[in-house]
Protein backbone atom coordinates (compact mmCIF):
# COMPACT_ATOMS: atom_id res chain seq x y z
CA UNK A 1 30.36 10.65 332.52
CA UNK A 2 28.83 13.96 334.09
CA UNK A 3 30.48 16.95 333.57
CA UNK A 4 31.72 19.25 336.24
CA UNK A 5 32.10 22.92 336.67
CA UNK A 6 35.63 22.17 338.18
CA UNK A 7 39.38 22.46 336.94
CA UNK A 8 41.26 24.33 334.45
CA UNK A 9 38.81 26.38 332.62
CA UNK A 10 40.90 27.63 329.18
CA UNK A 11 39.73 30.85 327.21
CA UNK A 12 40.51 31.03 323.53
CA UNK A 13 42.30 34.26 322.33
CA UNK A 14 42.23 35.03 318.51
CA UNK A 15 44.94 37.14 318.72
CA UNK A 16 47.16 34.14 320.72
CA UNK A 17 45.28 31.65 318.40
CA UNK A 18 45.59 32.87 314.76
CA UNK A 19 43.34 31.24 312.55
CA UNK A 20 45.15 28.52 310.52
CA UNK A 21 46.60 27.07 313.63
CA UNK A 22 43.28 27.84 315.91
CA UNK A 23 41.50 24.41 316.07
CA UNK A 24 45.20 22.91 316.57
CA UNK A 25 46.06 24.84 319.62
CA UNK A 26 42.48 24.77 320.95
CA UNK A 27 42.61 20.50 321.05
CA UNK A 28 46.16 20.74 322.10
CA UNK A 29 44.13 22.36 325.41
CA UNK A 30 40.84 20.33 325.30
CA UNK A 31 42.82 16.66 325.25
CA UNK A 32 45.34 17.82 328.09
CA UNK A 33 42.87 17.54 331.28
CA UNK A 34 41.00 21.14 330.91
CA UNK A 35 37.46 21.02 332.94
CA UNK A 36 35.77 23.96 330.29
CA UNK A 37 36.82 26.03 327.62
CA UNK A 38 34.92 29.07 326.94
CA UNK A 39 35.06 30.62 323.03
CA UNK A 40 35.76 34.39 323.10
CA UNK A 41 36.00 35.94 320.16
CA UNK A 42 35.58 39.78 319.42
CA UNK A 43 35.54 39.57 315.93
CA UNK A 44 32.62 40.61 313.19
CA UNK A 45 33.30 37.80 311.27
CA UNK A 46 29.97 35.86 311.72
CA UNK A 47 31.20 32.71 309.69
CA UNK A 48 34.10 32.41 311.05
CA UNK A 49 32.80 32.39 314.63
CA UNK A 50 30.12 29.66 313.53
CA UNK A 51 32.44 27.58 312.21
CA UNK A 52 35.24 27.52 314.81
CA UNK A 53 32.42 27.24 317.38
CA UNK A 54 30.82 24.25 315.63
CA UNK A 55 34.66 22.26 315.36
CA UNK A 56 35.57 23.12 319.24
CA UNK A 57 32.34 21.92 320.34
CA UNK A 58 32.80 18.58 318.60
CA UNK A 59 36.06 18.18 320.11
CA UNK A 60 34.71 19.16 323.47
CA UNK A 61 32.13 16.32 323.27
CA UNK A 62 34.99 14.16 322.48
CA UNK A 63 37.06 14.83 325.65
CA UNK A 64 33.93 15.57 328.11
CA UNK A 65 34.68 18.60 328.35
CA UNK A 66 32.11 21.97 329.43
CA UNK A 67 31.79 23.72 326.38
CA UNK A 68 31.31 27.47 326.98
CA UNK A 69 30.07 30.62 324.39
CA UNK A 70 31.22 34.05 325.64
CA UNK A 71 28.45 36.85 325.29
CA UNK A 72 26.71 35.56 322.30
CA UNK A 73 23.12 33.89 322.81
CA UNK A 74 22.51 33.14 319.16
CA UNK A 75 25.99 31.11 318.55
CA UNK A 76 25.40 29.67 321.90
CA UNK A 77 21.98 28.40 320.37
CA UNK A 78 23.16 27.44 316.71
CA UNK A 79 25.86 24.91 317.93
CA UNK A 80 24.40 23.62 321.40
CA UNK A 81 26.89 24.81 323.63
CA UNK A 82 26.63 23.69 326.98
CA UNK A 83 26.15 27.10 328.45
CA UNK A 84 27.12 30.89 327.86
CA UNK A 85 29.11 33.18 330.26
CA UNK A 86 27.55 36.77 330.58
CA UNK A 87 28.66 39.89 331.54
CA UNK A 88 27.89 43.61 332.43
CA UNK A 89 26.59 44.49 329.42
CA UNK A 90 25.11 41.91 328.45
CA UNK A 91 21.64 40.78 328.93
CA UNK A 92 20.28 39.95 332.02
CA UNK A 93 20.44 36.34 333.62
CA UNK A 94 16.54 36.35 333.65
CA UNK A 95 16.46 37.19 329.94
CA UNK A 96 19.19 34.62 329.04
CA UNK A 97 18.22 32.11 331.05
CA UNK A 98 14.53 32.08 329.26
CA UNK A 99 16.13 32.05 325.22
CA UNK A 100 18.49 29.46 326.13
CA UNK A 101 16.43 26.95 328.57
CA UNK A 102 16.57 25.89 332.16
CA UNK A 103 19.37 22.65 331.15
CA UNK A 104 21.93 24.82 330.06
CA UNK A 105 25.09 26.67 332.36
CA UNK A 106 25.33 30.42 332.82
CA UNK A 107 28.23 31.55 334.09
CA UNK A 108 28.64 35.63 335.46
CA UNK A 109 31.28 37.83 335.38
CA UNK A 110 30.89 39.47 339.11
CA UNK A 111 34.27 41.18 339.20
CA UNK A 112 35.25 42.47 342.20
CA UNK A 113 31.66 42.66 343.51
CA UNK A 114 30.45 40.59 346.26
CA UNK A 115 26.87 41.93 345.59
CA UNK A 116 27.27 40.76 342.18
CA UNK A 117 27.76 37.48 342.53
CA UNK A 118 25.55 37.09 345.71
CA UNK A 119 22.35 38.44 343.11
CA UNK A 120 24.28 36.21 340.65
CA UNK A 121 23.50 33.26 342.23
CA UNK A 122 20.42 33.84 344.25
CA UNK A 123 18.84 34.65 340.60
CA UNK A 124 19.81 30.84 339.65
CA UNK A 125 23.37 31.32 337.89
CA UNK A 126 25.75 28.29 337.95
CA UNK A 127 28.83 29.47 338.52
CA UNK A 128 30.36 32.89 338.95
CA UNK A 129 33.58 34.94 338.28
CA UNK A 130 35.55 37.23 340.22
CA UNK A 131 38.57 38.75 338.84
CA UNK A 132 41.17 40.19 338.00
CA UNK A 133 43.72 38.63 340.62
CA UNK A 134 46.40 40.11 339.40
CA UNK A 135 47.95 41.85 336.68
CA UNK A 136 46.57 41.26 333.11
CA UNK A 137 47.75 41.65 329.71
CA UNK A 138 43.93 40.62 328.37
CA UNK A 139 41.98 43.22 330.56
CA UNK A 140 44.60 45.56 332.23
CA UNK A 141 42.22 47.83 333.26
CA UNK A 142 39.86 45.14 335.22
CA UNK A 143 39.00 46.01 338.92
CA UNK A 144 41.37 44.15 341.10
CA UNK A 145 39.61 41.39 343.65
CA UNK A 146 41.31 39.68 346.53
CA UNK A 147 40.81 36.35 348.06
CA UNK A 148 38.60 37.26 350.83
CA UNK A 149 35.87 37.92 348.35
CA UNK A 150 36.11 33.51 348.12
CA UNK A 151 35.63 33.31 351.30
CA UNK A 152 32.98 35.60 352.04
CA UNK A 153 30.84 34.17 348.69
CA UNK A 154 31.70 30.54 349.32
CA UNK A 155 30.44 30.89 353.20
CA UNK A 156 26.66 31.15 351.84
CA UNK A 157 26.64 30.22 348.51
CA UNK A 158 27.49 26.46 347.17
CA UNK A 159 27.74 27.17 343.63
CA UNK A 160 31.34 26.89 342.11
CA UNK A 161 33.59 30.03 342.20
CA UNK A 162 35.86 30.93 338.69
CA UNK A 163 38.81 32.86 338.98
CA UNK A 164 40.38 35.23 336.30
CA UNK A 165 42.65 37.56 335.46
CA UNK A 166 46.53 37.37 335.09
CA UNK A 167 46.60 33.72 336.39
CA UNK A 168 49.40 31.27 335.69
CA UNK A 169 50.47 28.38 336.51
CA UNK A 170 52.84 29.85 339.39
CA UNK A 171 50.51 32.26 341.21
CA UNK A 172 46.85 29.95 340.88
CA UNK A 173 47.60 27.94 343.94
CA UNK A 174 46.18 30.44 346.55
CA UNK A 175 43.40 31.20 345.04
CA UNK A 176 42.38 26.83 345.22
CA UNK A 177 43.75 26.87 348.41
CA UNK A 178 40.72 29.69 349.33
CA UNK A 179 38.15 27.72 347.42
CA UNK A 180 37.89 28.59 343.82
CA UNK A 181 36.20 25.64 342.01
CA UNK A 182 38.33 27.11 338.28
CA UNK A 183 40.93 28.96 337.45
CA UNK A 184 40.48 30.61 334.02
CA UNK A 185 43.66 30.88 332.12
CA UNK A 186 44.27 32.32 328.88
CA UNK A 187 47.45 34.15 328.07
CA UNK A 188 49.61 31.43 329.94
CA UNK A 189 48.38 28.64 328.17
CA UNK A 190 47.77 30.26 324.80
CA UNK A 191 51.43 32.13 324.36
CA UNK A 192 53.12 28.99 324.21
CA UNK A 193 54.89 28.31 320.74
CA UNK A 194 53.94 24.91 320.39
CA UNK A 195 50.82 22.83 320.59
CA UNK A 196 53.06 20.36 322.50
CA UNK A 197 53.63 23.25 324.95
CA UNK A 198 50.15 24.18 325.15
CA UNK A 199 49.20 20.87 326.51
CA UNK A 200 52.26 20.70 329.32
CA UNK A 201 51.10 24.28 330.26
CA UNK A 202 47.65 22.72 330.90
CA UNK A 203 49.44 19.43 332.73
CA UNK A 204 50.85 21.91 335.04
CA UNK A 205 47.70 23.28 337.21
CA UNK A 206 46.68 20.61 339.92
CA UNK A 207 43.61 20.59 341.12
């Protein structure tokens, strides 16, 4: 089965997801329905990125679902992720897109900047990100974007839209409604006590 840039799209946390429980809660989110789950972690610990990498993408293959590296070419390479999600200060889409080959999905961060994301994908970038929607315990300080930015990208641009930034499973509707193709969640799937509770948090966006 092909997989689609659609859905939940879940962000692991390492301080939400301590390290002897990590893989746990991670699967509790890949086997509940998730579209993509992007790795993000901030940490210098080289091994320890490799190795969680290498044990979500196995479980990603398992469930068909998009398996996404945040920032980090060179992980993205050593465990085959299906694509990398860049940034600001990152390198450019040009550069990435020539280490890590023409099959594989990169996403862009365009943040509140229709310019962004119209270069974004006019430069050949498979998806793009506005956000924050709305307040943030992750990235308070994120510049704030507002539905009309949807619109106004979706109207000549067909690649899928992914929304971020403070989004639960309460406020996500409007921003479907105006055409996002994901809605990336992190704290409101990842505070949950429970594994069992991480996957009902998942259960509970409808797409």
């Amino acid at each position: 089965m092909m997989k689609k840039l659609s859905g939940l799209y879940a962000i692991t946390n390492e301080i939400l997801m301590p390290e002897e429980d990590f893989i746990h809660r991670a699967e509790a989110a890949i086997s509940s329905g998730i579209g993509v789950l992007q790795y993000r972690d901030k940490s210098s610990d080289k091994n320890k990125r490799l190795q969680q990498a290498r044990a979500l993408k196995k479980i990603c293959d398992q469930y068909n679902v998009i398996f996404i590296i945040n920032d980090d070419l060179e992980l993205a390479k050593q465990v085959d992720a299906d694509g990398i999600h860049i940034g600001k200060n990152d390198l450019t889409l040009q550069q990435t897109r020539s280490k890590l080959g023409t099959n594989k999905i990169i996403g862009v961060s365009c943040y509140n900047q229709l310019s962004l994301a119209e270069s974004a994908a006019t430069a050949g970038a498979d998806y793009i990100a506005f956000g924050r929607f709305f307040d943030s315990s992750i990235k308070p300080d994120a510049p704030l974007a507002t539905l009309d930015l949807i619109t106004a990208f979706k109207k000549d641009f067909k690649i899928p839209v992914c929304c971020i930034g403070g989004i639960t499973s309460k406020n996500y509707p409007p921003l479907v409604n105006t055409g996002a193709d994901m809605i990336a969640v992190i704290s409101d799937i990842f505070s949950s006590a429970s594994t069992q509770e991480i996957s009902k948090k998942c259960q509970s966006f409808i797409f």
